[in-house]
Protein backbone atom coordinates (compact mmCIF):
# COMPACT_ATOMS: atom_id res chain seq x y z
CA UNK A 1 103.25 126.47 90.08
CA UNK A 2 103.13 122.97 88.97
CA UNK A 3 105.40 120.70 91.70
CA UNK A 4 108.53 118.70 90.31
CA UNK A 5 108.49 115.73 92.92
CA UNK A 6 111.64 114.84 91.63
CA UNK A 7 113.54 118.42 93.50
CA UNK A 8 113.57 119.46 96.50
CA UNK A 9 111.66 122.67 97.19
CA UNK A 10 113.09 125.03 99.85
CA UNK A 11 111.41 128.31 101.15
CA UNK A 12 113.52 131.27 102.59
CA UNK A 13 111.56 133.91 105.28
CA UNK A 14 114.15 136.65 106.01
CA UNK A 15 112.79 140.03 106.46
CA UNK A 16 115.95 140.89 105.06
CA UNK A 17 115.77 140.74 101.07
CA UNK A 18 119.62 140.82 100.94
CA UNK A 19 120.16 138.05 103.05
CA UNK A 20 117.05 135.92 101.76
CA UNK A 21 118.39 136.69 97.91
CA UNK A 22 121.59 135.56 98.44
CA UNK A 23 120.90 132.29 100.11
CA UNK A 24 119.17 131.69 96.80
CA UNK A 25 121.99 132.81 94.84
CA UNK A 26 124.17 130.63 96.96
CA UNK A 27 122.23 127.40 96.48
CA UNK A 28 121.50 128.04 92.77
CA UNK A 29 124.62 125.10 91.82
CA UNK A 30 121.79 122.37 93.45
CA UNK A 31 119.24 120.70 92.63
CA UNK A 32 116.88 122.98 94.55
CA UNK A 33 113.87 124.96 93.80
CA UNK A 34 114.06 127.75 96.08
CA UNK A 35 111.32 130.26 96.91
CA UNK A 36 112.09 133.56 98.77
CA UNK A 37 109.93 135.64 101.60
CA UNK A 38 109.92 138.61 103.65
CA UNK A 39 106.97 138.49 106.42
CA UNK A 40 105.17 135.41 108.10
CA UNK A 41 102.26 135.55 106.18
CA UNK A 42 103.52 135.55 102.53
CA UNK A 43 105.17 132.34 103.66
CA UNK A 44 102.02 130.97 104.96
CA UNK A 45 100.33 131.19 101.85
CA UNK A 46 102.78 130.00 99.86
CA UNK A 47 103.21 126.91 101.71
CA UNK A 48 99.10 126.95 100.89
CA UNK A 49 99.79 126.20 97.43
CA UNK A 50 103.15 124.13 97.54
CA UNK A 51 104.67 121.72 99.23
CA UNK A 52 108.00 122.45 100.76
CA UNK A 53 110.50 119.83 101.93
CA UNK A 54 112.71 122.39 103.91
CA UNK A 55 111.63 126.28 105.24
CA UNK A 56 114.89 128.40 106.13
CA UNK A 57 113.12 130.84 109.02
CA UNK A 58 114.35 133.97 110.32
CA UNK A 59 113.41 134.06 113.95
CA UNK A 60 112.55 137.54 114.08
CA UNK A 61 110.03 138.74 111.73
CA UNK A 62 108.17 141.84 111.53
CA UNK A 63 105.01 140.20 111.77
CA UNK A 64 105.39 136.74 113.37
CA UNK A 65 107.79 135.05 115.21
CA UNK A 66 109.97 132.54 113.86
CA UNK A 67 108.92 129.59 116.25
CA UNK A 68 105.00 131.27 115.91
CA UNK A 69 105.57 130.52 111.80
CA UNK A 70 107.13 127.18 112.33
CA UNK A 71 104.16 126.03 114.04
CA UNK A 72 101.84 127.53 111.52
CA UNK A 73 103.99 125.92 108.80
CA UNK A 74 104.34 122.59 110.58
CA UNK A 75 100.83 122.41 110.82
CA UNK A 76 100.25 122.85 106.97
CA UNK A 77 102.86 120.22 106.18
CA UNK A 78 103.64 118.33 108.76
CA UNK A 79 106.94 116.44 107.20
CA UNK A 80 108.27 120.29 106.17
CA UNK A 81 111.95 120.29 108.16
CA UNK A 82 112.96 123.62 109.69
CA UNK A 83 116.48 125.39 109.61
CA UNK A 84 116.46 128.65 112.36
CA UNK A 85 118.83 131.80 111.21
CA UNK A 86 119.01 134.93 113.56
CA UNK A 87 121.14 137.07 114.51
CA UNK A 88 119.84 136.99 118.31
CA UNK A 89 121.11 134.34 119.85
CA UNK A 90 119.89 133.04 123.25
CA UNK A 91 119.52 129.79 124.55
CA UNK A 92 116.22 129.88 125.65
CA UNK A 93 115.50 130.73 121.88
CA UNK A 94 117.34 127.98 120.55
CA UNK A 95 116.04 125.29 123.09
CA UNK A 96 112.65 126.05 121.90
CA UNK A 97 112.97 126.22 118.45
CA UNK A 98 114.32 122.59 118.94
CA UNK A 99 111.36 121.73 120.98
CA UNK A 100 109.20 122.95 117.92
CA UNK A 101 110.78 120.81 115.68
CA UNK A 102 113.80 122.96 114.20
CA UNK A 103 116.27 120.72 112.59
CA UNK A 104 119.24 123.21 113.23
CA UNK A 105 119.98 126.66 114.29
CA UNK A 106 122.58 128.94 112.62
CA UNK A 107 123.53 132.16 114.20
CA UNK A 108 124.26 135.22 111.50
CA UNK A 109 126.71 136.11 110.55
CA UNK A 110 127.27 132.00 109.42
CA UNK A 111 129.45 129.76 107.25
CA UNK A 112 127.80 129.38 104.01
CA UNK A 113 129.12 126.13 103.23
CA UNK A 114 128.24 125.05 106.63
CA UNK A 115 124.68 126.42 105.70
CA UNK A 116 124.84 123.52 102.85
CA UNK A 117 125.63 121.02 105.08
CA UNK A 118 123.27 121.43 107.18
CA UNK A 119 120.60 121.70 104.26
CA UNK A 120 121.59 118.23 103.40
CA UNK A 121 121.48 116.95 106.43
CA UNK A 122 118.46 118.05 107.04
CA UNK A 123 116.85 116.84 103.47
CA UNK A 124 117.98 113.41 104.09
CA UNK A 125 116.26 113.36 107.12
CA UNK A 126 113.38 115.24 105.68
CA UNK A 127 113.55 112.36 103.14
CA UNK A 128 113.74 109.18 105.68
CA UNK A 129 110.67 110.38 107.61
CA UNK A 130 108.66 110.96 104.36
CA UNK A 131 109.78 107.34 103.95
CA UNK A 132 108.97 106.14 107.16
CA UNK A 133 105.62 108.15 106.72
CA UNK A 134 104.76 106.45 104.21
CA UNK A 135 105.44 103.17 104.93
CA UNK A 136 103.72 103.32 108.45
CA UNK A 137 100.53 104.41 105.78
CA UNK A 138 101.27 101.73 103.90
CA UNK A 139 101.30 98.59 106.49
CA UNK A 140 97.95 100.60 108.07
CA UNK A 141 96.39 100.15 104.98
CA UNK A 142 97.78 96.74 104.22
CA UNK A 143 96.66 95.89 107.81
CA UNK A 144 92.91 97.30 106.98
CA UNK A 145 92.85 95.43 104.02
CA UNK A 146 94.10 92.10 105.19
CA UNK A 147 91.50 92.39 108.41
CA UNK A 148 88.80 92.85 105.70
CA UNK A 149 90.06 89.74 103.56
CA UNK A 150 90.15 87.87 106.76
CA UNK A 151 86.89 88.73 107.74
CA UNK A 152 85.56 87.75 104.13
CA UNK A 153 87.21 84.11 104.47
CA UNK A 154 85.52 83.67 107.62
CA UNK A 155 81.43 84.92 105.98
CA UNK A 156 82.39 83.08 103.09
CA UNK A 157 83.21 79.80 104.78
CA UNK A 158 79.39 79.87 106.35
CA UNK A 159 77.99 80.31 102.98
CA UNK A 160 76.29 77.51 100.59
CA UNK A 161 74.27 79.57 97.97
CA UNK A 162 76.34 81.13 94.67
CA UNK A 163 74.66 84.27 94.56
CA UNK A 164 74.57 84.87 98.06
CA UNK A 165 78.38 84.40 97.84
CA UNK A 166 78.92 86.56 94.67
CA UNK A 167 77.04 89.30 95.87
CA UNK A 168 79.18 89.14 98.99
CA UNK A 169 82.34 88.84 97.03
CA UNK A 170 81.57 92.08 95.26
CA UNK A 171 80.69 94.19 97.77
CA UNK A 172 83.86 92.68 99.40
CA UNK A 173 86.19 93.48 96.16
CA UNK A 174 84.68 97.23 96.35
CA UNK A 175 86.22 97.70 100.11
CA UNK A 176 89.87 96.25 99.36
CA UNK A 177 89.81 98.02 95.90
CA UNK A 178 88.50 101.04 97.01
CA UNK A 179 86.19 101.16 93.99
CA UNK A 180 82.60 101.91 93.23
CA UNK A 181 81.55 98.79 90.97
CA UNK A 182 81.97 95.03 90.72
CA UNK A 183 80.58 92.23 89.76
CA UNK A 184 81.35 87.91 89.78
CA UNK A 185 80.81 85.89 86.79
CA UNK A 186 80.64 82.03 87.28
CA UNK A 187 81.02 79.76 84.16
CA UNK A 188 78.03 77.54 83.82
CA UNK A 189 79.95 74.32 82.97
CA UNK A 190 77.16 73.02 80.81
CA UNK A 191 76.65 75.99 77.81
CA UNK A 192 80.52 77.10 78.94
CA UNK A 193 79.17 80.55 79.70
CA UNK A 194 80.31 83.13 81.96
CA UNK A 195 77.17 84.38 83.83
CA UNK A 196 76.70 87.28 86.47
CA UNK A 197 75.66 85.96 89.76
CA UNK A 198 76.79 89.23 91.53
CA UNK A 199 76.67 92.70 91.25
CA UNK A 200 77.49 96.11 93.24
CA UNK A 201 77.42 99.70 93.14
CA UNK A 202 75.20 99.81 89.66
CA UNK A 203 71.37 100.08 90.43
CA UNK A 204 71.03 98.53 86.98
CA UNK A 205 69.74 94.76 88.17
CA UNK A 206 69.12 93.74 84.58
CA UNK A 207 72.72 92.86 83.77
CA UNK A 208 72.70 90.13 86.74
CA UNK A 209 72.08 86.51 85.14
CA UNK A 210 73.97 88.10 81.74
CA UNK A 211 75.47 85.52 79.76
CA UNK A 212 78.66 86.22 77.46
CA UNK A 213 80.81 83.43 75.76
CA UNK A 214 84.00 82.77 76.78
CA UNK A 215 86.29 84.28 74.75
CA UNK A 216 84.14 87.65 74.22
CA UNK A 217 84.49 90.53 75.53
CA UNK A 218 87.04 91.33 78.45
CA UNK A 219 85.26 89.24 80.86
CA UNK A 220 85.59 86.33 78.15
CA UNK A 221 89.14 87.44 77.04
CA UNK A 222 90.41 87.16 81.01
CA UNK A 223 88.56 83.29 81.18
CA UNK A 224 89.83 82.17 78.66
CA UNK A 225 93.75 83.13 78.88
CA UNK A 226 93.25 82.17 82.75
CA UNK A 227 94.95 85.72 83.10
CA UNK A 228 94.12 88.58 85.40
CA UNK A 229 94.06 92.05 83.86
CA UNK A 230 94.45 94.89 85.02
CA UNK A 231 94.01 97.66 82.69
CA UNK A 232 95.48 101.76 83.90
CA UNK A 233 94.46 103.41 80.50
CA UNK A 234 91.31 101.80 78.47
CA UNK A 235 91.73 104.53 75.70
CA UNK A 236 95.50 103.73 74.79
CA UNK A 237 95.25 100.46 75.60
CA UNK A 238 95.41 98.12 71.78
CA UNK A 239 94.33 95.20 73.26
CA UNK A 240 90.35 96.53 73.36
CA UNK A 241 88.52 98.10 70.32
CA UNK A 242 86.88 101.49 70.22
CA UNK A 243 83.31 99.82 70.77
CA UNK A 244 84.45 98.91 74.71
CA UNK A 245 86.08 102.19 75.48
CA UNK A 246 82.70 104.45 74.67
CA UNK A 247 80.54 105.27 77.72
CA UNK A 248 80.73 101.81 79.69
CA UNK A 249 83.71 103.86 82.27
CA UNK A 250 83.33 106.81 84.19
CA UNK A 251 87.18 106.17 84.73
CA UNK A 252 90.01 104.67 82.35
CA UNK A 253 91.20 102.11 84.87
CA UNK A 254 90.01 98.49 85.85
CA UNK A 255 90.83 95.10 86.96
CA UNK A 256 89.58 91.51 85.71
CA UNK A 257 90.84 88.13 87.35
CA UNK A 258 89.81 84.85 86.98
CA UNK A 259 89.05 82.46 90.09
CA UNK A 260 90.96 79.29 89.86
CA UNK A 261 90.22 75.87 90.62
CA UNK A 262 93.80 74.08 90.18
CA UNK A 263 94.12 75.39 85.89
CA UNK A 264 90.28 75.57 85.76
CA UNK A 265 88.77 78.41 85.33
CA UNK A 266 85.47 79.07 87.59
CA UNK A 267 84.44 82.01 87.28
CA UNK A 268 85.79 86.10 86.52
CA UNK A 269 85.78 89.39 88.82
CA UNK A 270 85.46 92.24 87.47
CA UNK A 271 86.23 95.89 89.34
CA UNK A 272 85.88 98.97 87.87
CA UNK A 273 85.51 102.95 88.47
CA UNK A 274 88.28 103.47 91.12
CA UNK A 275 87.94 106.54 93.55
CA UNK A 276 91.17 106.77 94.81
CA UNK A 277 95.13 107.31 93.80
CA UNK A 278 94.28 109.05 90.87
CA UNK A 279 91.66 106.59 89.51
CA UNK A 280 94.06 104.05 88.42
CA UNK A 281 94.36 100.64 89.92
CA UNK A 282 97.39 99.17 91.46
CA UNK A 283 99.53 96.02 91.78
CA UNK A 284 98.26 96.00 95.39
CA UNK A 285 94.84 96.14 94.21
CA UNK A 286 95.33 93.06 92.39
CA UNK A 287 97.03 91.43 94.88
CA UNK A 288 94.36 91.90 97.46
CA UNK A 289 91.88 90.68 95.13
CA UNK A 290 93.75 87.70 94.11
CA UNK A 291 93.82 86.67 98.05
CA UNK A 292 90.41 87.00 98.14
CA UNK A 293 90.06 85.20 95.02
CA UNK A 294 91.99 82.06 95.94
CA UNK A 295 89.48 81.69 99.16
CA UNK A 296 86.35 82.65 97.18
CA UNK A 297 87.52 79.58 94.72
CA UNK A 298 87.29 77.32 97.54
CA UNK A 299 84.35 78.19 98.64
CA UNK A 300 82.79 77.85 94.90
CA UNK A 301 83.89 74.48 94.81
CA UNK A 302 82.56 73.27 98.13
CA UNK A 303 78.98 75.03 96.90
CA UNK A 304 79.06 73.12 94.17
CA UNK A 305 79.88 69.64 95.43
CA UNK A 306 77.30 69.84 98.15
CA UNK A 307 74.58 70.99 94.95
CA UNK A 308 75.85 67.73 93.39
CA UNK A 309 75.72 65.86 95.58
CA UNK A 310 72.03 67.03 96.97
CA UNK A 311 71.27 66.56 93.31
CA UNK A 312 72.18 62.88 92.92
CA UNK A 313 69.79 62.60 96.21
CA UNK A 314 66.87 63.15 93.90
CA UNK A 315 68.16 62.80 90.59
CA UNK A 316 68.21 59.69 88.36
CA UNK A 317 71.26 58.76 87.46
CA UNK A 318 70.51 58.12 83.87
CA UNK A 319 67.90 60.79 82.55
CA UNK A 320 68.86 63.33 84.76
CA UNK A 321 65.00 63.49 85.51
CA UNK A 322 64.34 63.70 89.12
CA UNK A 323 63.50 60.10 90.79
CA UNK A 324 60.83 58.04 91.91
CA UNK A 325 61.04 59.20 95.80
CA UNK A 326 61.62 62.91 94.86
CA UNK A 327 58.56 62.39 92.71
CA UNK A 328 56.29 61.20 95.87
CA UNK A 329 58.26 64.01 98.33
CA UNK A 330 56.56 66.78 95.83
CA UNK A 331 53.48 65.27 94.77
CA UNK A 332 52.76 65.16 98.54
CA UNK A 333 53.55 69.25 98.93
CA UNK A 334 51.57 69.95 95.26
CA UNK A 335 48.39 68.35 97.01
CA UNK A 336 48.91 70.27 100.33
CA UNK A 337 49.43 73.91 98.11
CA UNK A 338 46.20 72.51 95.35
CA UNK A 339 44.53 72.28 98.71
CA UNK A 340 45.12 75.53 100.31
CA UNK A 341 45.07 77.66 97.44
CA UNK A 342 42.45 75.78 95.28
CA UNK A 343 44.65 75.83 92.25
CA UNK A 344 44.02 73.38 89.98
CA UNK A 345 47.19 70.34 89.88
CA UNK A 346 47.43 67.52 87.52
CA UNK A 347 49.77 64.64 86.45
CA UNK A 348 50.60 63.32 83.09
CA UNK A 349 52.57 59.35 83.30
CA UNK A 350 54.18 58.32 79.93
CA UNK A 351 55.14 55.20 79.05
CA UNK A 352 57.55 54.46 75.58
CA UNK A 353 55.91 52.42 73.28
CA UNK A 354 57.10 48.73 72.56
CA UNK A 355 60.27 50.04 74.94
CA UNK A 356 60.54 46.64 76.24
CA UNK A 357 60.88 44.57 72.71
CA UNK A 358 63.09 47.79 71.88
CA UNK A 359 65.02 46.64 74.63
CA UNK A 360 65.34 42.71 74.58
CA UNK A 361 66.60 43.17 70.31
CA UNK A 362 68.84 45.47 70.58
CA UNK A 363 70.38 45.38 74.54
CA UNK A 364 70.22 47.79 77.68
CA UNK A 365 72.47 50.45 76.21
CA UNK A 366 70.94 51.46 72.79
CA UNK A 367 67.70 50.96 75.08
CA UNK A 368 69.22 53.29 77.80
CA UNK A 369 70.51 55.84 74.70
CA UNK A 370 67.02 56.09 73.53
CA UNK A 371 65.06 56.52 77.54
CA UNK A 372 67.80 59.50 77.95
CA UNK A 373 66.68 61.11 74.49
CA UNK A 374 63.19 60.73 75.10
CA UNK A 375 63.96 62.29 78.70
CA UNK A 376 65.81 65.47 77.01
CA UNK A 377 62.46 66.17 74.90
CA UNK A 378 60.29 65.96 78.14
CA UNK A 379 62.72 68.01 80.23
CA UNK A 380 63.02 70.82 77.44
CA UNK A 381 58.80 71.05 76.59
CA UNK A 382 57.69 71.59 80.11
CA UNK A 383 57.78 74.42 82.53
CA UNK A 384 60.23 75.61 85.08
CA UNK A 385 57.67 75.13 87.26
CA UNK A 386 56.87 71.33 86.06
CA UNK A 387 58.26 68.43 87.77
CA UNK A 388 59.13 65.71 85.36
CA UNK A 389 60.59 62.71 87.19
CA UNK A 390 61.38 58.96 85.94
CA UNK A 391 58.91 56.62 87.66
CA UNK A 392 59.26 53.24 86.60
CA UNK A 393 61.88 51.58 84.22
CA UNK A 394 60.51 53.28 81.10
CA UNK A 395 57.86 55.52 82.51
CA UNK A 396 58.06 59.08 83.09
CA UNK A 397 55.98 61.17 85.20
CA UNK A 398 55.48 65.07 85.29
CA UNK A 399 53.84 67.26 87.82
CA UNK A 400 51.80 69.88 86.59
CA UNK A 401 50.98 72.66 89.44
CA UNK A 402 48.27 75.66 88.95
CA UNK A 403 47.15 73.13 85.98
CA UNK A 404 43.76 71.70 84.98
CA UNK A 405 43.42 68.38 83.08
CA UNK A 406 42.91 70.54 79.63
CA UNK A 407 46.17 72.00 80.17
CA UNK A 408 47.89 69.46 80.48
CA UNK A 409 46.64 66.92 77.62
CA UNK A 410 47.56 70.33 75.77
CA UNK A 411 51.57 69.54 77.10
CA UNK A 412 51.39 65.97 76.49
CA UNK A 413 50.48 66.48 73.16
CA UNK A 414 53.15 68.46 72.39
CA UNK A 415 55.63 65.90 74.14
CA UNK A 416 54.17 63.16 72.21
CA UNK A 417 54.33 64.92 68.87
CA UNK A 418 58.19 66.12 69.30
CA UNK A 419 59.15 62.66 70.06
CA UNK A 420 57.34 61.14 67.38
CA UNK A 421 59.49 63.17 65.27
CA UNK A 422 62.22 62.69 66.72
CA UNK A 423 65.14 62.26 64.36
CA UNK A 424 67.31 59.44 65.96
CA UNK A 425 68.71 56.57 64.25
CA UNK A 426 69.93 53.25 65.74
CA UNK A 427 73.51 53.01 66.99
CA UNK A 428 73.94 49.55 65.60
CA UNK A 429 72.04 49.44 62.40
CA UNK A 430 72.08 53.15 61.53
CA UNK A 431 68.15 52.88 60.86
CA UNK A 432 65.85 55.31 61.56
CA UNK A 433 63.77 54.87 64.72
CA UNK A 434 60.09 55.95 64.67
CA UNK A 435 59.31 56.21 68.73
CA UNK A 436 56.13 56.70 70.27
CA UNK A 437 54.70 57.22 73.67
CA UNK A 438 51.50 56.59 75.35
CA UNK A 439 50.39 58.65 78.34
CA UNK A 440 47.75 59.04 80.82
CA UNK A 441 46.45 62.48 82.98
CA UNK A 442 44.81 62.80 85.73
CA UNK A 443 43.18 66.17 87.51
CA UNK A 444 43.77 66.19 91.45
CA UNK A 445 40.02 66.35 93.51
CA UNK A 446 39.51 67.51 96.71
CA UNK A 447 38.46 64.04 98.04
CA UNK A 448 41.39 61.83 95.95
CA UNK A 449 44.35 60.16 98.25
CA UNK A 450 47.95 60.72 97.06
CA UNK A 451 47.76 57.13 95.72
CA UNK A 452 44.06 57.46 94.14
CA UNK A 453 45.71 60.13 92.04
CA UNK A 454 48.11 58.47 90.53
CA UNK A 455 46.37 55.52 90.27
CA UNK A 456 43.73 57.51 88.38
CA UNK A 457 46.52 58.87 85.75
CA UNK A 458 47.68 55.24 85.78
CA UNK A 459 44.36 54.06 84.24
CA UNK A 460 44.15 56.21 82.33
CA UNK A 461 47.86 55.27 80.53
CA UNK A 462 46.28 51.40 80.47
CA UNK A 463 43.51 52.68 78.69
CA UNK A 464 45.46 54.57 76.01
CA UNK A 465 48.31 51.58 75.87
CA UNK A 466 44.74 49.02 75.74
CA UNK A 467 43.17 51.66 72.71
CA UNK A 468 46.15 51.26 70.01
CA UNK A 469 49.10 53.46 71.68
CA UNK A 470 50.52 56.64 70.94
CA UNK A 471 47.64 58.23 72.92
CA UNK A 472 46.72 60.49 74.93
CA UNK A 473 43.85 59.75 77.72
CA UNK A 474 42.59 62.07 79.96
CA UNK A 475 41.22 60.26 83.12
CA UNK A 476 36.98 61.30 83.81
């Protein structure tokens, strides 16, 4: 029998049909669903199946007691109230059936309206415990959940590293949601991309380092209205096309929320497949994930100050290429790992062409304009691995590791010919400007000083500026 939760269901045990059947009758004008009994263990197994907010016990039955069968029953449901009818009276009877947990007890023959009396009575007690019940649950699990979120500000606070962080803030969302995936998107404030720095509960490591526009897709959607979501029916919901509802969900239900800076969006969390309450997420859910939220964004931003600020330690200013001290610091480690490992390590130096003439005609910030052009094509033509730095006022150096001499001219070619056609026209007179660059390379051996190697590259840049420019010399 499917369970109305909106009724109150009573069970009668009377060995007496009669008696039991008219009770029923009697209570048929309220708003009751009542289920009859004759023995103890019919009873029991009904209260198997359903839940009953009030039993009505005889307390002699031909095959249990009535206090026996309260105690069986109590232990089933626990929040079941009891009502005692005999016709048997004795003290010591009554006293215990109290002691059990009996609500009342009625002697037969008794006062049917008083019978309804105490029925209510007894409901609204039965219904004020459920209440209380469940609100002792509730602060338990509120409690749980706000000792986990407190935990979490405390781990995150130690952290400095963004995926370390997202990965921690997932598995962290999967706890106070009480869900089985999530992941953490950051935006990456130069393409304006959400990307996934974090992942859990998917063994599918591919998706981490996705990239999605904001704007696409629910992750996008939620960034870019700067509202959370939270989403109890994916099928019926209009706001999401067929396309996202096939096969992405073992469950219907999910919540996304952006992490706030101030009105700026950060970055999105994303929690799906819950495995409790029915598979649906709550308001509670997202309200525990919001508080977690607000402290993660805090967090974000103090990772990403210190990066900046680390990074203007060793970045110039104006290209954006690392500086002349970084470029020393890791020219020094290159020629300890060359050493150790006997990989090959080389070093290309340009220098712009007629930069300084460029410079004194037309003033330090077209001339500046142009350096930071010239900069992007290095930056975007060598590896990850590479080290391009700016080394001088219109010299750039790169650091080639696991490289021999061959190639690298084969990299500074490349450089030199991109630039060389490089399409970039003079911000006073609109003219085209033809740039080229001259560059020098030099292979690291075993017996060279830090210094002789770039003074070896550095000849070899004279010799191509001395042999006409726009050259390429490899040092002997």
């Amino acid at each position: 029998m499917e369970q109305d939760n909106s009724k109150d269901y009573i069970l009668i045990v009377d060995d007496d049909k009669i008696i039991a059947e008219h009770i029923k009758a009697g209570l048929s004008d309220e708003p009751y669903v009542v289920v009859t009994a004759q023995k103890g263990a019919t009873a029991i197994e009904l209260a198997k199946k359903q839940r009953f907010n009030l039993a009505i016990l005889d307390l002699v039955l031909p095959d249990i007691q009535g206090i026996e069968l309260m105690r069986a029953l109590n232990h089933i449901s626990p929040l079941t109230s009891f009502i005692i009818l005999t016709g048997f009276a004795t003290i010591s009877s009554a006293i215990e059936a109290l002691k059990v947990g009996a609500y009342d007890y009625l002697i037969k023959p008794f006062d049917f309206d008083h019978l309804k009396l105490v029925i209510r009575r007894s409901l609204e007690k039965q219904r004020l415990t459920l209440h209380n019940y469940q609100l002792i649950e509730q602060l338990e699990k509120e409690k749980v959940k706000l000792e986990i979120i407190t935990a979490a500000y405390r781990r995150m606070s130690q952290m400095y590293n963004l995926d370390e962080l997202a990965d921690f803030l997932a598995d962290q969302a999967l706890a106070i949601a009480e869900a089985e995936r999530a992941s953490v998107m950051f935006v990456d404030e130069e393409t304006q991309e959400l990307v996934i720095r974090g992942i859990k509960g998917t063994t599918d490591n591919k998706t981490k380092g996705l990239r999605i526009k904001i704007g696409q897709l629910i992750a996008g959607w939620v960034a870019k209205q700067a509202e959370a979501l939270i989403v109890r029916d994916i099928d019926s919901d209009p706001r999401f096309c067929q396309r996202l509802r096939q096969g992405q969900y073992r469950t219907k239900s999910f919540i996304s929320l952006p992490l706030k800076a101030d009105n700026r969006v950060v970055g999105v969390m994303n929690v799906t497949e819950k495995i409790a309450q029915m598979d649906v997420f709550t308001e509670d859910d997202l309200r525990y994930l919001t508080l977690l939220a607000h402290q993660a964004v805090n967090q974000i931003e103090n990772i990403r100050l210190c990066e900046k600020l680390a990074s203007l330690a060793v970045t110039d200013a104006l290209t954006g290429l690392y500086n002349h001290r970084y470029f020393h610091e890791e020219l020094t480690l290159e020629i300890l790992r060359a050493k150790r490992f006997q990989h090959p390590l080389s070093i290309i130096i340009f220098d712009i062409d007629g930069f300084k003439e460029y410079n004194d005609r037309f003033g330090h910030l077209e001339g500046d304009r142009v350096l930071k052009h010239v900069a992007t094509i290095i930056r975007e033509n060598v590896r990850q691995i590479d080290i391009p730095c700016r080394y001088g006022g219109d010299e750039i150096a790169i650091i080639l590791p696991v490289t021999n001499s061959h190639g690298c001219k084969v990299v500074a070619d490349k450089i030199k010919k991109t630039i060389s056609e490089m399409n970039l026209r003079n911000a006073l007179t609109n003219q085209v400007i033809r740039l080229t660059v001259s560059g020098g390379i030099a292979e690291f051996k075993e017996q060279m000083t830090k210094e002789q190697f770039i003074e070896t590259a550095d000849k070899a840049l004279y010799r191509a500026k001395k042999e006409g420019k726009n050259k390429i010399i490899v040092a002997e």
